[in-house]
N, C-alpha and C. Protein backbone atom coordinates (compact mmCIF):
# COMPACT_ATOMS: atom_id res chain seq x y z
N UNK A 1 117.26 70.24 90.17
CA UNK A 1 117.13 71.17 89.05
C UNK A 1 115.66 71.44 88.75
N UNK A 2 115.48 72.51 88.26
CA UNK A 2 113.94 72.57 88.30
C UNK A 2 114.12 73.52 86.32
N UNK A 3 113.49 73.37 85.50
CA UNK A 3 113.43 73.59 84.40
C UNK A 3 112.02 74.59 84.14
N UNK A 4 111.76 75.46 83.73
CA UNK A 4 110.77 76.46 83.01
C UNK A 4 111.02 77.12 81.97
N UNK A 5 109.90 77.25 81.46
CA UNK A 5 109.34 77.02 79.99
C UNK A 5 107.78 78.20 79.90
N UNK A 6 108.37 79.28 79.45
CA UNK A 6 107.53 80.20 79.06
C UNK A 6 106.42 79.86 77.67
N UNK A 7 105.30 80.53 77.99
CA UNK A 7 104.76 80.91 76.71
C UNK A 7 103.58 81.84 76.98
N UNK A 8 102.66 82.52 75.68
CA UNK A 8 102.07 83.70 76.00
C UNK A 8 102.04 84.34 75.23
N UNK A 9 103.72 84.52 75.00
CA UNK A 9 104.18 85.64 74.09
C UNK A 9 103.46 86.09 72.98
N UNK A 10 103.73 87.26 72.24
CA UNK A 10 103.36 87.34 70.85
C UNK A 10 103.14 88.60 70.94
N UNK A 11 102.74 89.31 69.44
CA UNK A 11 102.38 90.84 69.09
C UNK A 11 101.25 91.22 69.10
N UNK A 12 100.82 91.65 69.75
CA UNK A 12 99.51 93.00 70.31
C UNK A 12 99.84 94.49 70.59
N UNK A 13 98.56 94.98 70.05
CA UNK A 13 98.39 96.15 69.93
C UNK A 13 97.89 97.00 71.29
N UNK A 14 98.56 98.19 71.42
CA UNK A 14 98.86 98.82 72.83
C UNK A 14 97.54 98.56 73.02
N UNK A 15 97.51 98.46 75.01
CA UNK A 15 95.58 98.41 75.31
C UNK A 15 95.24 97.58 75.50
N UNK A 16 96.01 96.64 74.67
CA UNK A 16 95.37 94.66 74.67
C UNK A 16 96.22 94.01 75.93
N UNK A 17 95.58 92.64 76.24
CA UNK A 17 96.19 92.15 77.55
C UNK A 17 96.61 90.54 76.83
N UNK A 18 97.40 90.19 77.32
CA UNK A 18 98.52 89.18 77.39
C UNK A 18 98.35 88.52 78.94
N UNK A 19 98.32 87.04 78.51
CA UNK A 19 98.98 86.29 80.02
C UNK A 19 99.99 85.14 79.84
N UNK A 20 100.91 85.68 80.20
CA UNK A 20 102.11 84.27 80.30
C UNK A 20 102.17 83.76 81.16
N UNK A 21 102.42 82.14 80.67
CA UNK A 21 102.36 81.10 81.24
C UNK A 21 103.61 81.15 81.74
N UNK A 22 104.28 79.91 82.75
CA UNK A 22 105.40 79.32 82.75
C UNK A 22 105.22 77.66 83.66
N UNK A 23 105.65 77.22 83.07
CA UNK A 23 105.34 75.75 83.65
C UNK A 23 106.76 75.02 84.00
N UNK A 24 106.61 74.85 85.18
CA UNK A 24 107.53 74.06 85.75
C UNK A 24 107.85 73.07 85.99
N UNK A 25 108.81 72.15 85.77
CA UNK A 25 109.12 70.62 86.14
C UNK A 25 110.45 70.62 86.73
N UNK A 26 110.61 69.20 87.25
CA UNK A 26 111.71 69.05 88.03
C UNK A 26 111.97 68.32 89.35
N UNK A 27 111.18 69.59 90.32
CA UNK A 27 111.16 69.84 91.73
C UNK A 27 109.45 70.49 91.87
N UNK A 28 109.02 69.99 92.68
CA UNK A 28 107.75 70.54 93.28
C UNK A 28 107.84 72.42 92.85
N UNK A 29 107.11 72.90 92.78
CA UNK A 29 107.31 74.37 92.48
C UNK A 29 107.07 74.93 93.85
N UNK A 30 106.46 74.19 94.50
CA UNK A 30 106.30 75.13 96.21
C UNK A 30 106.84 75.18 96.98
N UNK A 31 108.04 74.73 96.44
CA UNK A 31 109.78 75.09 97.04
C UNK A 31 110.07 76.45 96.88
N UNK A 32 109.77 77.06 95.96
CA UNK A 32 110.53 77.90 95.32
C UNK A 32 109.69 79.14 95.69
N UNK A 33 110.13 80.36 95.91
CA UNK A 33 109.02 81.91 95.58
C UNK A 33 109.75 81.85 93.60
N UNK A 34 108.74 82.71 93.14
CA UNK A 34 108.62 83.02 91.76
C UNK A 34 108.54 84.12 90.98
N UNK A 35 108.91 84.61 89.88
CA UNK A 35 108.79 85.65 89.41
C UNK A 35 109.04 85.61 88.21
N UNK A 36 108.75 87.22 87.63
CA UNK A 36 108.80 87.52 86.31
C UNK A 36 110.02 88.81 86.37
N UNK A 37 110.88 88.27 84.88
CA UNK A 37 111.56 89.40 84.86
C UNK A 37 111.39 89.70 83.10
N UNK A 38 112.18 91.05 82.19
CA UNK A 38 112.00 91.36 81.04
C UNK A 38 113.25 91.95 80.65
N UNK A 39 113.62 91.95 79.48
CA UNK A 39 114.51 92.55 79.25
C UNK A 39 114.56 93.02 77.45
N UNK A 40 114.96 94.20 77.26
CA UNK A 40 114.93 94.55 76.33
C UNK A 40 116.89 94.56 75.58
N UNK A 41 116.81 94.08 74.34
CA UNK A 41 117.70 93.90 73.71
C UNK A 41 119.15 95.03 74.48
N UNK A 42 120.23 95.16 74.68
CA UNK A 42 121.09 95.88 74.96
C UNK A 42 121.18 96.88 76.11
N UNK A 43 119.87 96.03 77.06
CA UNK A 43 119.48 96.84 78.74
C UNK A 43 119.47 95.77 79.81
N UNK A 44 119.38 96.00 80.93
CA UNK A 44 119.89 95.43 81.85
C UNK A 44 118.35 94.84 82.02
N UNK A 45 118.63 93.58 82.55
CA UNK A 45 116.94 93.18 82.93
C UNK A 45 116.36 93.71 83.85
N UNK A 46 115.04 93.67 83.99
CA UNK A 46 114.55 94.41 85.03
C UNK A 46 113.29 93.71 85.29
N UNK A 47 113.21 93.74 86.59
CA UNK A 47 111.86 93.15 87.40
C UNK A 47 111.04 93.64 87.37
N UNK A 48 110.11 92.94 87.26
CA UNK A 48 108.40 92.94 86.69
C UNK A 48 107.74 92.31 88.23
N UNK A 49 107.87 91.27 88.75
CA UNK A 49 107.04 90.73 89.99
C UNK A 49 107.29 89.48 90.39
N UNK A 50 107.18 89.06 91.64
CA UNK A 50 107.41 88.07 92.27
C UNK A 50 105.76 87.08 93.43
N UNK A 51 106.44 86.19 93.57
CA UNK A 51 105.37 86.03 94.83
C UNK A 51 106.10 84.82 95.32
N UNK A 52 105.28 84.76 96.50
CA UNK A 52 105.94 83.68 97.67
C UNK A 52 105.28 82.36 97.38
N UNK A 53 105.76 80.95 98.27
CA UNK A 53 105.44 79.53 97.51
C UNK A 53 103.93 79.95 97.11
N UNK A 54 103.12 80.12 98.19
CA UNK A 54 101.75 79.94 97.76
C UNK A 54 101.04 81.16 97.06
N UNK A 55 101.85 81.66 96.79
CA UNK A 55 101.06 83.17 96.07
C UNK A 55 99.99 84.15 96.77
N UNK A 56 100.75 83.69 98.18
CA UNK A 56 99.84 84.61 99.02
C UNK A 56 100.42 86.48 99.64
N UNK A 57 101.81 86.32 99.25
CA UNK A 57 102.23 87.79 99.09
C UNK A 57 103.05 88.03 97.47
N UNK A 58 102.80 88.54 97.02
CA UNK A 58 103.14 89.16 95.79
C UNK A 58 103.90 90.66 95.86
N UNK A 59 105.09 90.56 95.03
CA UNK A 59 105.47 92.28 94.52
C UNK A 59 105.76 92.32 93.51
N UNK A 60 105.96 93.39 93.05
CA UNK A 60 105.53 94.69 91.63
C UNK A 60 106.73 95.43 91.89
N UNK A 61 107.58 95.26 90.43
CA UNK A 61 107.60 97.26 89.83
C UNK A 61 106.55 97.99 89.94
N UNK A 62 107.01 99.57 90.59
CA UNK A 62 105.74 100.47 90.56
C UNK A 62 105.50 100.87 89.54
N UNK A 63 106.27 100.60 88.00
CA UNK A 63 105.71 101.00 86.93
C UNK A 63 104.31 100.01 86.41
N UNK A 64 104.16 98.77 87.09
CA UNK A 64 103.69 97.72 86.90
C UNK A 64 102.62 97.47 87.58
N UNK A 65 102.49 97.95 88.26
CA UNK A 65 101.91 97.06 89.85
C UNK A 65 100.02 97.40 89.48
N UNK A 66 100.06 98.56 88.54
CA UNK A 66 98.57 98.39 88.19
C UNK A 66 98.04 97.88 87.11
N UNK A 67 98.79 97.48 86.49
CA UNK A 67 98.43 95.87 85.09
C UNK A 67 98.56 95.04 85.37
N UNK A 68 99.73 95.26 85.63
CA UNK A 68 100.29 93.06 85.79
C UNK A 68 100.15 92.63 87.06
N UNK A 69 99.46 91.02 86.81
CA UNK A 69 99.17 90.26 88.45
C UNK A 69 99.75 89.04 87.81
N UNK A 70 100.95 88.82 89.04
CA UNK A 70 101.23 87.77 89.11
C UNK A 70 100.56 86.48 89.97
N UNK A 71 100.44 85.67 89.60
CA UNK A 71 99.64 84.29 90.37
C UNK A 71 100.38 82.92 90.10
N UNK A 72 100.30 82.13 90.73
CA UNK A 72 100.57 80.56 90.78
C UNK A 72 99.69 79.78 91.02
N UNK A 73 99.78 78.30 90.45
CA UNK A 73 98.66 77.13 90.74
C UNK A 73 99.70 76.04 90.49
N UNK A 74 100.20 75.75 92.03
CA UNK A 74 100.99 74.58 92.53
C UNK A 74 101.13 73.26 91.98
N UNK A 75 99.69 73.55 92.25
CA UNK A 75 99.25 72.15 91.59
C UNK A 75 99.51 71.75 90.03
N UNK A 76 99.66 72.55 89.41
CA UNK A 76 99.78 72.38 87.94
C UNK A 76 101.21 73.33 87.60
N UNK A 77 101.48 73.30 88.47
CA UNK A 77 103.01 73.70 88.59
C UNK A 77 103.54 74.97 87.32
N UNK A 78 102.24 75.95 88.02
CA UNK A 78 102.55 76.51 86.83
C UNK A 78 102.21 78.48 87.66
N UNK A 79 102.98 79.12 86.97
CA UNK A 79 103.37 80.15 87.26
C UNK A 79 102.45 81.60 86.18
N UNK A 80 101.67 82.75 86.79
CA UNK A 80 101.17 83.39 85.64
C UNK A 80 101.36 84.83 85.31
N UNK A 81 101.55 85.49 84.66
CA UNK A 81 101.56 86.93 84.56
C UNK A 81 100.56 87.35 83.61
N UNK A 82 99.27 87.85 84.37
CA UNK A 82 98.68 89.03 83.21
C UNK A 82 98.70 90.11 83.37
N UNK A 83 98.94 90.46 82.11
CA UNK A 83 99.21 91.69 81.56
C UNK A 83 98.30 92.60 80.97
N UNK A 84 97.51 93.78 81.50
CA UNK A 84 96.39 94.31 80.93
C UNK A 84 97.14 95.76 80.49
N UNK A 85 96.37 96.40 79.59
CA UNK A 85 96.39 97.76 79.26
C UNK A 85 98.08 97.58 78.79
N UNK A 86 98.50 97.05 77.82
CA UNK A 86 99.72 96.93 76.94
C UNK A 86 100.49 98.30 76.62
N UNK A 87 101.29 98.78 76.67
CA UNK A 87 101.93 99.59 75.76
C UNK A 87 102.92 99.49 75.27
N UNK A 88 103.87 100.13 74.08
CA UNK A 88 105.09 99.63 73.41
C UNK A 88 105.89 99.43 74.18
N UNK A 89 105.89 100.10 75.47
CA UNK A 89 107.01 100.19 76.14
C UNK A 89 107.04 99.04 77.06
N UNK A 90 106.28 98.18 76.89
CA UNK A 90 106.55 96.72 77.80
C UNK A 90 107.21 95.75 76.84
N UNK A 91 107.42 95.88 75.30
CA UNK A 91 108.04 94.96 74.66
C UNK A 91 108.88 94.59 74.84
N UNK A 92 109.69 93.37 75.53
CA UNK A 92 110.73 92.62 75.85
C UNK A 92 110.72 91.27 75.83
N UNK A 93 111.45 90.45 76.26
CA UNK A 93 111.50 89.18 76.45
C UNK A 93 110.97 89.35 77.95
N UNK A 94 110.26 87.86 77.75
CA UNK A 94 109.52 87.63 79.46
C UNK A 94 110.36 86.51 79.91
N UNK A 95 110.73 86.60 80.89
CA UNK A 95 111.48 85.46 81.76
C UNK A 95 111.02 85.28 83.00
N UNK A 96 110.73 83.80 83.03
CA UNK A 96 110.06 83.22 84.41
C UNK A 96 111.16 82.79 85.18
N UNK A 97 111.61 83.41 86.42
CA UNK A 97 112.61 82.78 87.31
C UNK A 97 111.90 81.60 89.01
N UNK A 98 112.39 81.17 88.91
CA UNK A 98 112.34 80.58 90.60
C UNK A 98 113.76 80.62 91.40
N UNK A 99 113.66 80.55 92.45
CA UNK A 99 114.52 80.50 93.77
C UNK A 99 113.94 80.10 95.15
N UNK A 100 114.82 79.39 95.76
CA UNK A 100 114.40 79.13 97.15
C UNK A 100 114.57 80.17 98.35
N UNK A 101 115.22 81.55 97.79
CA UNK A 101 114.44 82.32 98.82
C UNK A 101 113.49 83.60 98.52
N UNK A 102 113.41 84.70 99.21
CA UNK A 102 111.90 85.45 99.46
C UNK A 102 111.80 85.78 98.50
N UNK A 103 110.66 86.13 97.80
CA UNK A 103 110.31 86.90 96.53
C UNK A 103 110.59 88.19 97.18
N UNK A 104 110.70 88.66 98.13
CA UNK A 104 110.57 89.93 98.62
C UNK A 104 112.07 90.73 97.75
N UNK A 105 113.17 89.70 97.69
CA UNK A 105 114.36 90.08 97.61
C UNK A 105 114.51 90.39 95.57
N UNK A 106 113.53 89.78 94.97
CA UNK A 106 113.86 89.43 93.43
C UNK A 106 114.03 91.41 92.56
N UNK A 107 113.27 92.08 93.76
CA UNK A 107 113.30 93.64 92.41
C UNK A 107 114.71 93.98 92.51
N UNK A 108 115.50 93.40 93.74
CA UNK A 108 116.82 94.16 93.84
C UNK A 108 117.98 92.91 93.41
N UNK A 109 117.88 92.09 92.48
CA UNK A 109 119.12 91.07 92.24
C UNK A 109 118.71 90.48 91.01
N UNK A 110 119.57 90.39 90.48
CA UNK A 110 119.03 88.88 89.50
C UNK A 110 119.90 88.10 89.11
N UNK A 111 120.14 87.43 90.37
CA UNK A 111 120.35 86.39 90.56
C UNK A 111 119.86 84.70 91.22
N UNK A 112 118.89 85.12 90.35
CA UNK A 112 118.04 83.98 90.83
C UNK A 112 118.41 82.77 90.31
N UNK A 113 118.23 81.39 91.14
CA UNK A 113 118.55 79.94 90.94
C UNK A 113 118.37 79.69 89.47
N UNK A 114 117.24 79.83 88.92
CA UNK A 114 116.69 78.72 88.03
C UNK A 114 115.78 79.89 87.06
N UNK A 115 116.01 80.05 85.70
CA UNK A 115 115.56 81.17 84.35
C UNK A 115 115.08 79.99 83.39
N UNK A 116 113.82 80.75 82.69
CA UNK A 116 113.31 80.24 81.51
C UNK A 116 113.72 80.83 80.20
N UNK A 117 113.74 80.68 79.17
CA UNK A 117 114.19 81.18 78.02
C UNK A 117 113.70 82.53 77.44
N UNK A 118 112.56 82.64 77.94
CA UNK A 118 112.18 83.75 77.23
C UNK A 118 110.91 83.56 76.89
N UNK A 119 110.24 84.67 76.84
CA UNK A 119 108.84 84.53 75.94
C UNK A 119 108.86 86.02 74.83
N UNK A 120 108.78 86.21 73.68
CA UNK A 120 108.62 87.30 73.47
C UNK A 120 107.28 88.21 73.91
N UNK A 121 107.57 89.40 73.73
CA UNK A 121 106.03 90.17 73.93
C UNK A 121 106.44 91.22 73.20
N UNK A 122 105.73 92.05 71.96
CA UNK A 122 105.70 93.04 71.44
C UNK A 122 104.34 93.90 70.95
N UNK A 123 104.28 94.84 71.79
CA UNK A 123 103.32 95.92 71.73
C UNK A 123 103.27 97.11 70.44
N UNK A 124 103.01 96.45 69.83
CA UNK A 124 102.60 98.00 68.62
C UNK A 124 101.49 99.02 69.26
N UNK A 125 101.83 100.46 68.57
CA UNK A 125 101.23 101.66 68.81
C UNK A 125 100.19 101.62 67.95
């Protein structure tokens, strides 16, 4: 079992940048590829980015792919998303997933092994 645990969250004003954490315990994290997903109250979740054990290939929503960088540091078993140039329309819950296979596969399923609770994020105009 591997357990994660978001944080980051909070309210900023469009423009401003955000980085969420997620920290992992359990199982080594370099088992796993990783990602971020979001979801807004009464919508289907939707993928934000992934990357492989060592964070040496990464993918993006193309709504995304020029703010947010996802990264990992194994060693501290910990998982990152920053978030630059904010707008309202990213306000959702942030969810850190892992799985033991490709990140390549995470924009099209979500069904991944192992979800964190949530982080909020809300962007005022």
């Amino acid at each position: 079992q591997v357990q994660l645990v978001e944080s980051g969250g909070g309210l900023v004003q469009a423009g401003a940048s955000l980085r969420l954490s997620c920290v992992a315990s359990g199982r080594e994290l370099n088992r796993y590829a990783v990602g971020w997903f979001r979801q807004v109250p009464g919508k289907q979740r939707e993928f934000v980015a992934s990357a492989n054990w060592d964070g040496s290939s990464t993918y993006y929503a193309d709504s995304m792919k020029e703010r947010f960088t996802i990264s990992r540091d194994n060693a501290r078993q910990t998982v990152y998303l920053q978030m630059n140039s904010l707008k309202p329309e990213d306000s959702a819950i942030y969810f850190c997933v892992a799985d033991p296979t490709s990140a390549s596969t995470f924009s099209y399923r979500t069904n991944q092994r192992y979800w964190g609770q949530g982080t909020q994020v809300t962007v005022s105009s």
